[in-house]
C-alpha atoms as a PDB file:
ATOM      1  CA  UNK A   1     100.135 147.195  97.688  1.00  0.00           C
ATOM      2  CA  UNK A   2      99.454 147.324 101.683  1.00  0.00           C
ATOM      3  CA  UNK A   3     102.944 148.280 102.003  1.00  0.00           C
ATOM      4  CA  UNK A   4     103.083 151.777 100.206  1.00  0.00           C
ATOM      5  CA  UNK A   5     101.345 153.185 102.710  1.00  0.00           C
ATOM      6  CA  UNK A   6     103.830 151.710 105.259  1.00  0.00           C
ATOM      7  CA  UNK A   7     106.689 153.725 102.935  1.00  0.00           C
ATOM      8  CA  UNK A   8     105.207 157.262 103.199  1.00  0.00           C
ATOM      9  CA  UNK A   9     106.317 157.728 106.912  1.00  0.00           C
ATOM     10  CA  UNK A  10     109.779 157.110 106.704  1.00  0.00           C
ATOM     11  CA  UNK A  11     110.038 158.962 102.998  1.00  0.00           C
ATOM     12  CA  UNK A  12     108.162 162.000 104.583  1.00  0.00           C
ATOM     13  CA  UNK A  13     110.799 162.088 107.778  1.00  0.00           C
ATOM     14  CA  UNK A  14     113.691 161.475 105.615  1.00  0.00           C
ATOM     15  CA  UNK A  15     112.834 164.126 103.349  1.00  0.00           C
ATOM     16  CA  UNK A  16     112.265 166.445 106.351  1.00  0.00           C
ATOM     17  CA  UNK A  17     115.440 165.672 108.098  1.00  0.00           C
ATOM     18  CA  UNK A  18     117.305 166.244 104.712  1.00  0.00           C
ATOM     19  CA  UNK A  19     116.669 169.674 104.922  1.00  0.00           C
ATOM     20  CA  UNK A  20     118.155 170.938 108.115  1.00  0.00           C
ATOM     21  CA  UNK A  21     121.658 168.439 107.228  1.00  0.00           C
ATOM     22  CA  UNK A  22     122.577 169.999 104.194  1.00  0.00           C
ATOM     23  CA  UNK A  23     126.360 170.606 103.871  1.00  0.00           C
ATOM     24  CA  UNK A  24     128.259 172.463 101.293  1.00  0.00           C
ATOM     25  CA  UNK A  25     131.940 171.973 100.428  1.00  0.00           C
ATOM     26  CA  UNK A  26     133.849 173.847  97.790  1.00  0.00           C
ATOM     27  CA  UNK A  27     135.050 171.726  94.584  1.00  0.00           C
ATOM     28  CA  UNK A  28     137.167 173.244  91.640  1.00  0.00           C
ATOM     29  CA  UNK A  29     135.815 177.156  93.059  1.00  0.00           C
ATOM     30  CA  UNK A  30     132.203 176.090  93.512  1.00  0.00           C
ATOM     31  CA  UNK A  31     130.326 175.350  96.209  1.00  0.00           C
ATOM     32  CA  UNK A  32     128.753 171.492  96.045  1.00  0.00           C
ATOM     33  CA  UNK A  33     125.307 170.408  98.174  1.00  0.00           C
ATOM     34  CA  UNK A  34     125.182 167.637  99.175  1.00  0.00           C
ATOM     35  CA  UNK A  35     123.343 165.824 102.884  1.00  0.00           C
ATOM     36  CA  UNK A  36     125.323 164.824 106.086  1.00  0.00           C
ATOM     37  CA  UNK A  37     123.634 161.507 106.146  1.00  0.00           C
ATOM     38  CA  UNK A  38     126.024 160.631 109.254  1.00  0.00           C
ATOM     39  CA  UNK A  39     123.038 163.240 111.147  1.00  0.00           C
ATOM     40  CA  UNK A  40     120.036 161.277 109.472  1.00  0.00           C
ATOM     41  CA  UNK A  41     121.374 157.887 110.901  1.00  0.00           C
ATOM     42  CA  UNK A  42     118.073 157.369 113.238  1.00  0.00           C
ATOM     43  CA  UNK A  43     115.690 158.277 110.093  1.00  0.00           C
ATOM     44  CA  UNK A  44     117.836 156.296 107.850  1.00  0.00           C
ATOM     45  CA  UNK A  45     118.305 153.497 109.753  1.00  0.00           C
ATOM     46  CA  UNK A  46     114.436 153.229 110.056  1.00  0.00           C
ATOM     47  CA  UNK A  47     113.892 153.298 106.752  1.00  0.00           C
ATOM     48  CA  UNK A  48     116.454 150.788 105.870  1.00  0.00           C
ATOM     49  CA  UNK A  49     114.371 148.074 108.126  1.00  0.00           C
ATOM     50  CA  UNK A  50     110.973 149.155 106.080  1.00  0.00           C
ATOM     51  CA  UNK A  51     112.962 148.112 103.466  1.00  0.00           C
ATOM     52  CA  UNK A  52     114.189 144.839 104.631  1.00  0.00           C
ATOM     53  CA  UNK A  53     110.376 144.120 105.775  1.00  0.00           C
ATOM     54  CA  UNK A  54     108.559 145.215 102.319  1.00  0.00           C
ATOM     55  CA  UNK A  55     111.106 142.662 100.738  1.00  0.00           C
ATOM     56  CA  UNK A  56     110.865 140.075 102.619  1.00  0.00           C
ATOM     57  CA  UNK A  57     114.670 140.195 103.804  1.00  0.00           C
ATOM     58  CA  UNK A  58     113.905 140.704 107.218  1.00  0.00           C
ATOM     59  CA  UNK A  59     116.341 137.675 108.674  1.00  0.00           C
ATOM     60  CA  UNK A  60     119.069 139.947 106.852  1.00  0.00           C
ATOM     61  CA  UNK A  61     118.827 142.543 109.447  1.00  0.00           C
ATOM     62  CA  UNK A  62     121.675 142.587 111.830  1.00  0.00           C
ATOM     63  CA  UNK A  63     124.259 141.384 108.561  1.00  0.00           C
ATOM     64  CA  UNK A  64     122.921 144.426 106.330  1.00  0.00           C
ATOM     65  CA  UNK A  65     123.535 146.458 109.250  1.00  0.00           C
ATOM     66  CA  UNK A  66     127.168 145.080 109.784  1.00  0.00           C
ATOM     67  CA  UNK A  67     127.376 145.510 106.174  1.00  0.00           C
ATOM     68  CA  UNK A  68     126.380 149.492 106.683  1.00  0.00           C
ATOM     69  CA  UNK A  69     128.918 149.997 109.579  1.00  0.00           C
ATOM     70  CA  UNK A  70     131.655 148.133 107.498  1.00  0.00           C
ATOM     71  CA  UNK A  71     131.446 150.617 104.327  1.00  0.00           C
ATOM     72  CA  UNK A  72     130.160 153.829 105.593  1.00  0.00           C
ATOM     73  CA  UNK A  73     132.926 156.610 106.983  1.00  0.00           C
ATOM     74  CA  UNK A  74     130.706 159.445 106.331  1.00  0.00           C
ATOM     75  CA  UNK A  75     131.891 162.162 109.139  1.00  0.00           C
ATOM     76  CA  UNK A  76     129.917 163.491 112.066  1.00  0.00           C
ATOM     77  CA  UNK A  77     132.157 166.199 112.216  1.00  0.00           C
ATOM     78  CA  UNK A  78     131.026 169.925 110.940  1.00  0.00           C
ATOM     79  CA  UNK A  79     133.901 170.518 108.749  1.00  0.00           C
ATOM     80  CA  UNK A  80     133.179 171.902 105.698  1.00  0.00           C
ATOM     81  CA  UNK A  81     129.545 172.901 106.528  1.00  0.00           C
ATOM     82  CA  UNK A  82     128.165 176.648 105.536  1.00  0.00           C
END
């Protein structure tokens, strides 16, 4: 599978930028984890086109990315984040 190795990049960069965009927000008295993903936009919108490519979807760029801007109202403000 030539296109594993083609995955590990974007996996290792997401993971990395996951750590330094963790938010936490309390819920019910305790304090939840969770990512700011609207900060890993430029890793995760990388990835997303690996994606596209390994599958053989990539004509379904620019709608999948319509799609993306369409559902997605994560924040880019830093309320909430400890």
């Amino acid at each position: 599978m030539a296109w594993r190795f083609s995955l590990e990049a974007p996996h290792r960069a997401i993971d990395d930028i996951h750590r330094y965009n963790v938010v936490f927000k309390l819920n019910a008295g305790r304090n939840i984890g969770n990512y700011n993903l609207a900060r890993c936009r430029q890793v995760t919108d990388g990835s997303g086109r690996v994606w596209l490519e390994a599958l053989g979807l990539s004509d379904l760029r620019e709608d999948s990315e319509l799609e993306h801007a369409l559902i997605v109202r994560t924040p880019f403000e830093d309320e909430g984040d400890e």
